[in-house]
N, C-alpha and C. Protein backbone atom coordinates (compact mmCIF):
# COMPACT_ATOMS: atom_id res chain seq x y z
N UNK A 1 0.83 -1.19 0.00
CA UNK A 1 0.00 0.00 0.00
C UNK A 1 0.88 1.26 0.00
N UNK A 2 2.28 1.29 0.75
CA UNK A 2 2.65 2.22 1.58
C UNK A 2 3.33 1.97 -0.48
N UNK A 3 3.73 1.62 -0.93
CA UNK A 3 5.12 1.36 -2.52
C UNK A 3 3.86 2.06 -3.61
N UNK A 4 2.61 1.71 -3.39
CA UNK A 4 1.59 2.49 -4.43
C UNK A 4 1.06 3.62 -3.89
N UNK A 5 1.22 4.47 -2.73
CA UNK A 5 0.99 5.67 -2.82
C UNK A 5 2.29 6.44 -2.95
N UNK A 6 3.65 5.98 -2.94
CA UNK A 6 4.64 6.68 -3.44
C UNK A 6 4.82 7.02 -4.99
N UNK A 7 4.33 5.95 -5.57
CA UNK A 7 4.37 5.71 -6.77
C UNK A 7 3.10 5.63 -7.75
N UNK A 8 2.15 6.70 -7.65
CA UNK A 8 0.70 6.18 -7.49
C UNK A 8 0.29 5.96 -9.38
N UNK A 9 -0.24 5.40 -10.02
CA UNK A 9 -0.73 5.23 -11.41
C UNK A 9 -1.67 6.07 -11.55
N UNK A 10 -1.92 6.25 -12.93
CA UNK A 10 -3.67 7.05 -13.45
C UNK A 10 -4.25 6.18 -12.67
N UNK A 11 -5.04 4.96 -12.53
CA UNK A 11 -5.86 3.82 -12.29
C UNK A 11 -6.17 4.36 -11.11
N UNK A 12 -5.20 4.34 -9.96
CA UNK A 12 -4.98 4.60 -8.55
C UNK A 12 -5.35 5.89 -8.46
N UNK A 13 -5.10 6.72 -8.71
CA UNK A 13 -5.51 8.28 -8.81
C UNK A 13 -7.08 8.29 -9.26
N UNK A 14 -7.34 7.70 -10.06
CA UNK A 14 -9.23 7.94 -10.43
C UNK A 14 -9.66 6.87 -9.49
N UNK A 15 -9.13 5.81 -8.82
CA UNK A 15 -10.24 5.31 -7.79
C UNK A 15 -10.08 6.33 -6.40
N UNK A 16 -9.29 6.94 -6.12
CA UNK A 16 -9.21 7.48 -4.64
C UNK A 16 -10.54 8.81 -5.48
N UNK A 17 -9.99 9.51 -6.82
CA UNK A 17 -11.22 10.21 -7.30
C UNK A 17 -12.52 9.81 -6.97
N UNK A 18 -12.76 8.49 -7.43
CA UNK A 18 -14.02 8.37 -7.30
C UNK A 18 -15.11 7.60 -5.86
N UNK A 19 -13.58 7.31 -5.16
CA UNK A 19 -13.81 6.90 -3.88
C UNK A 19 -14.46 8.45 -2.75
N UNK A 20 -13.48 9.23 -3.06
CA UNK A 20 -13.69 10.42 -2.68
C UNK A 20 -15.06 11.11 -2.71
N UNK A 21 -15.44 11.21 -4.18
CA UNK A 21 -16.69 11.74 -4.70
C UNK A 21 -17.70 10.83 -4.26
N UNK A 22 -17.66 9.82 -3.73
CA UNK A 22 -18.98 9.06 -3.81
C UNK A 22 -19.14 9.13 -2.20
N UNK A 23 -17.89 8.76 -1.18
CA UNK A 23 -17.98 9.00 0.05
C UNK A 23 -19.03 10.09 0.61
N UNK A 24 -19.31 11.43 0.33
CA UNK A 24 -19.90 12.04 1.34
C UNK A 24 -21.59 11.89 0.95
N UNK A 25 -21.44 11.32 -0.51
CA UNK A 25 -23.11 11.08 -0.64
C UNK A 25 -23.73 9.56 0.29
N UNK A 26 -22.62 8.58 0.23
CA UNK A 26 -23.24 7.36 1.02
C UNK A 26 -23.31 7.93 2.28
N UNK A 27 -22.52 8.82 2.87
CA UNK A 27 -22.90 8.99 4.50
C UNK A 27 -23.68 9.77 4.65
N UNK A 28 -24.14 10.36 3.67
CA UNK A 28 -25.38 11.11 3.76
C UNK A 28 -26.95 10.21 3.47
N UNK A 29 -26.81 8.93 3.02
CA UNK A 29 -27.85 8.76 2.75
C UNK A 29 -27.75 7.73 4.57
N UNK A 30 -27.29 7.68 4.85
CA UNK A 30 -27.30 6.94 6.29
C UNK A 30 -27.72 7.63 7.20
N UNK A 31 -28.04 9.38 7.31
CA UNK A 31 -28.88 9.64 7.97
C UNK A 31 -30.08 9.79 7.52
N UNK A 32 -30.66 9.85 6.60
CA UNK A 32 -31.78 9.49 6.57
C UNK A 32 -33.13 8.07 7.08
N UNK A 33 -34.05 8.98 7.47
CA UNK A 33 -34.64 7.98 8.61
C UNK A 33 -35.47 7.65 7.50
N UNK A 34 -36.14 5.97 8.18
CA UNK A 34 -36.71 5.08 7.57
C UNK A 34 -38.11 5.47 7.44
N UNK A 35 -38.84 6.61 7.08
CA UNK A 35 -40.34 6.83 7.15
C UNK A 35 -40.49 7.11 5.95
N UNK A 36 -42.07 7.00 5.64
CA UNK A 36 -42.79 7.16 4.42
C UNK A 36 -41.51 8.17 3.66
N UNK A 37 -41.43 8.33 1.94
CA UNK A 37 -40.96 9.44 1.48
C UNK A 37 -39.49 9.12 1.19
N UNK A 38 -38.54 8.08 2.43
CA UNK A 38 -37.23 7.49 2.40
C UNK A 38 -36.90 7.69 0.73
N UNK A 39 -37.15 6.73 0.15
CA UNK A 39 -36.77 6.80 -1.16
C UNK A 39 -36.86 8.44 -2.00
N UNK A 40 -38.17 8.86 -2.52
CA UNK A 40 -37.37 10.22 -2.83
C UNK A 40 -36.67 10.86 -1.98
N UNK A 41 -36.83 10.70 -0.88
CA UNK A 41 -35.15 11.85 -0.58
C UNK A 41 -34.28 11.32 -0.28
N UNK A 42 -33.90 9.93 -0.72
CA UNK A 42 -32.37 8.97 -0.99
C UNK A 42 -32.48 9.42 -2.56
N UNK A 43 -33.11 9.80 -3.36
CA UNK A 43 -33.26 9.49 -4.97
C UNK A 43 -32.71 11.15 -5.14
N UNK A 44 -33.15 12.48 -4.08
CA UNK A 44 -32.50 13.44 -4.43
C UNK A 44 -31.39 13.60 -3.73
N UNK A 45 -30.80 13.21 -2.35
CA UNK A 45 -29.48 12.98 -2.44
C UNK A 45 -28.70 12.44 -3.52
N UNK A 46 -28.68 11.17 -4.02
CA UNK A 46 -27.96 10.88 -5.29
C UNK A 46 -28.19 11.87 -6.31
N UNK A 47 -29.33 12.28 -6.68
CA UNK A 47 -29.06 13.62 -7.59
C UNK A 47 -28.05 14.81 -7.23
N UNK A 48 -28.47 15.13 -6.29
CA UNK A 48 -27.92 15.80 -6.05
C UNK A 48 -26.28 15.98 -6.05
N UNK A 49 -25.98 14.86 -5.15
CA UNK A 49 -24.51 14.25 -5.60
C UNK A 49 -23.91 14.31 -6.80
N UNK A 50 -24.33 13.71 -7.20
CA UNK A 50 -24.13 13.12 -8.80
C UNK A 50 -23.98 14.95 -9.47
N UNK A 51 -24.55 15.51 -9.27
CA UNK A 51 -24.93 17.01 -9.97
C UNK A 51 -23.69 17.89 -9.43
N UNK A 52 -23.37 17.80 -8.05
CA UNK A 52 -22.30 18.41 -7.53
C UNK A 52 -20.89 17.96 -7.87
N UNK A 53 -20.68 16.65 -8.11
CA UNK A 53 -19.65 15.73 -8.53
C UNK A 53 -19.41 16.16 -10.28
N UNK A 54 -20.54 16.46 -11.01
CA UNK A 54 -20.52 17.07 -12.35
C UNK A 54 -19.92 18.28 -12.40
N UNK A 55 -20.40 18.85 -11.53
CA UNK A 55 -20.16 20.30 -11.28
C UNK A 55 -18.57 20.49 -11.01
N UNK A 56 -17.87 19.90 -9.88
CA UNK A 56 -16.86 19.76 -9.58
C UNK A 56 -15.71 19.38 -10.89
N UNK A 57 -16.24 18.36 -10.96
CA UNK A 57 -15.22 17.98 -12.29
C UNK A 57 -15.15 19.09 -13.48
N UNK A 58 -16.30 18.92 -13.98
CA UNK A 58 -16.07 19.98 -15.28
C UNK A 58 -15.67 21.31 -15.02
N UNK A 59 -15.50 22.16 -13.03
CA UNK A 59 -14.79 23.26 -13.19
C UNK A 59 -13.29 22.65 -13.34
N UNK A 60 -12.64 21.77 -12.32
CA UNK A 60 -11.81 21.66 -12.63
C UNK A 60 -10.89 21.02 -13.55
N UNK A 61 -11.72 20.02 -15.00
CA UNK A 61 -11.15 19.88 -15.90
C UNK A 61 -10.56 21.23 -16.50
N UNK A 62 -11.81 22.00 -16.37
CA UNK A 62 -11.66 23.34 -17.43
C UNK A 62 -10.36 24.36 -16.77
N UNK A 63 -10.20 24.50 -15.73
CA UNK A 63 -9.18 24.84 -15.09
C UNK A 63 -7.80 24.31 -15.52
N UNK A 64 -8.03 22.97 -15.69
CA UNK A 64 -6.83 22.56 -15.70
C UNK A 64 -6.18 22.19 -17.35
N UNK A 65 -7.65 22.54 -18.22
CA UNK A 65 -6.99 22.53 -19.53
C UNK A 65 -6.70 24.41 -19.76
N UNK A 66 -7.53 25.19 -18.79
CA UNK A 66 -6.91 26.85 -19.12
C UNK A 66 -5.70 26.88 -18.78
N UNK A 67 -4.93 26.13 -17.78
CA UNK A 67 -3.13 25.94 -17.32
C UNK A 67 -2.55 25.32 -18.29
N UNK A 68 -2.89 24.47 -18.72
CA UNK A 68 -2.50 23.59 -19.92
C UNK A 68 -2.16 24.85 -21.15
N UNK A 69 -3.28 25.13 -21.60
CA UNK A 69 -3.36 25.89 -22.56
C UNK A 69 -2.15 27.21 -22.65
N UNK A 70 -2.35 27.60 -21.35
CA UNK A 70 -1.47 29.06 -20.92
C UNK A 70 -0.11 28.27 -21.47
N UNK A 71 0.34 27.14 -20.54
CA UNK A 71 1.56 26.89 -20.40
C UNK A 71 2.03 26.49 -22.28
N UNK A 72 1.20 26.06 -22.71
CA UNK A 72 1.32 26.08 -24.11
C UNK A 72 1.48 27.31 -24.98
N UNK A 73 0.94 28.29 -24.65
CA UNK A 73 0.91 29.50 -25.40
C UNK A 73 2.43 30.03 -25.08
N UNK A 74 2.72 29.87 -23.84
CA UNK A 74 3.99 30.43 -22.83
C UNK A 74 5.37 29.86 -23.94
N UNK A 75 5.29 28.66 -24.03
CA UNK A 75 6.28 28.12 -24.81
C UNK A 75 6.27 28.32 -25.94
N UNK A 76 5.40 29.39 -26.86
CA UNK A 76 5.53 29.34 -28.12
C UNK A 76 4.49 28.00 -29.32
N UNK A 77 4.31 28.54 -29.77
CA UNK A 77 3.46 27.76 -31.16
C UNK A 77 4.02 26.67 -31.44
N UNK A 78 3.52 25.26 -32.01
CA UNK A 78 4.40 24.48 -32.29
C UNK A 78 3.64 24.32 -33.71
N UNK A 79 4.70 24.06 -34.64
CA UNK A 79 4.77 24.11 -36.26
C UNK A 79 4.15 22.81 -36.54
N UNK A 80 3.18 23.49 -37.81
CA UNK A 80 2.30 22.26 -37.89
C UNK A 80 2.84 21.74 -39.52
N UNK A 81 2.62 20.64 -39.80
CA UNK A 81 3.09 19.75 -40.78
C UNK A 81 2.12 19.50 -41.48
C-alpha cells in the first residue's frame, strides 16, 4: 500500500477520485430515517450528488486545460506539418 501511494498510477488516482466523490453522498444517505418518502429523498441525495460531482469535475477539468493551454501559449506555437 505504503510502494503504491509513493508511486501512485492514473488507475490509482481515479479510484481514490471516485472513492472520494462518492464517500460524502453514502454517509449522507445513512442519515436518513426510515419513514414514508425514504426513497425520494435517498433518490435526491444521489441527484444531487451526482450534480455536484458534475459540477466539480467539469470546473476543474476546465481549469486545468486553461493551465494547460497558458503553459502552451507560454512556450511558443508548435509548427504544424
Amino acid at each position: 500500500m505504503a510502494a503504491a501511494a509513493l508511486r501512485p498510477s492514473e488507475q490509482s488516482i481515479w479510484l481514490v477520485v471516485a472513492v472520494l466523490c462518492a464517500l460524502p453522498w453514502s454517509l449522507a444517505l445513512l442519515v436518513l430515517d426510515l419513514s414514508a418518502g425514504f426513497a425520494d429523498r435517498a433518490a435526491l441525495v444521489v441527484c444531487v450528488g451526482l450534480l455536484a460531482n458534475l459540477l466539480l469535475l467539469w470546473g476543474l477539468t476546465a481549469r486545468m486545460r486553461a493551465r494547460f493551454c497558458a503553459r502552451q501559449g507560454a512556450a511558443g506555437p508548435t509548427p504544424r506539418r
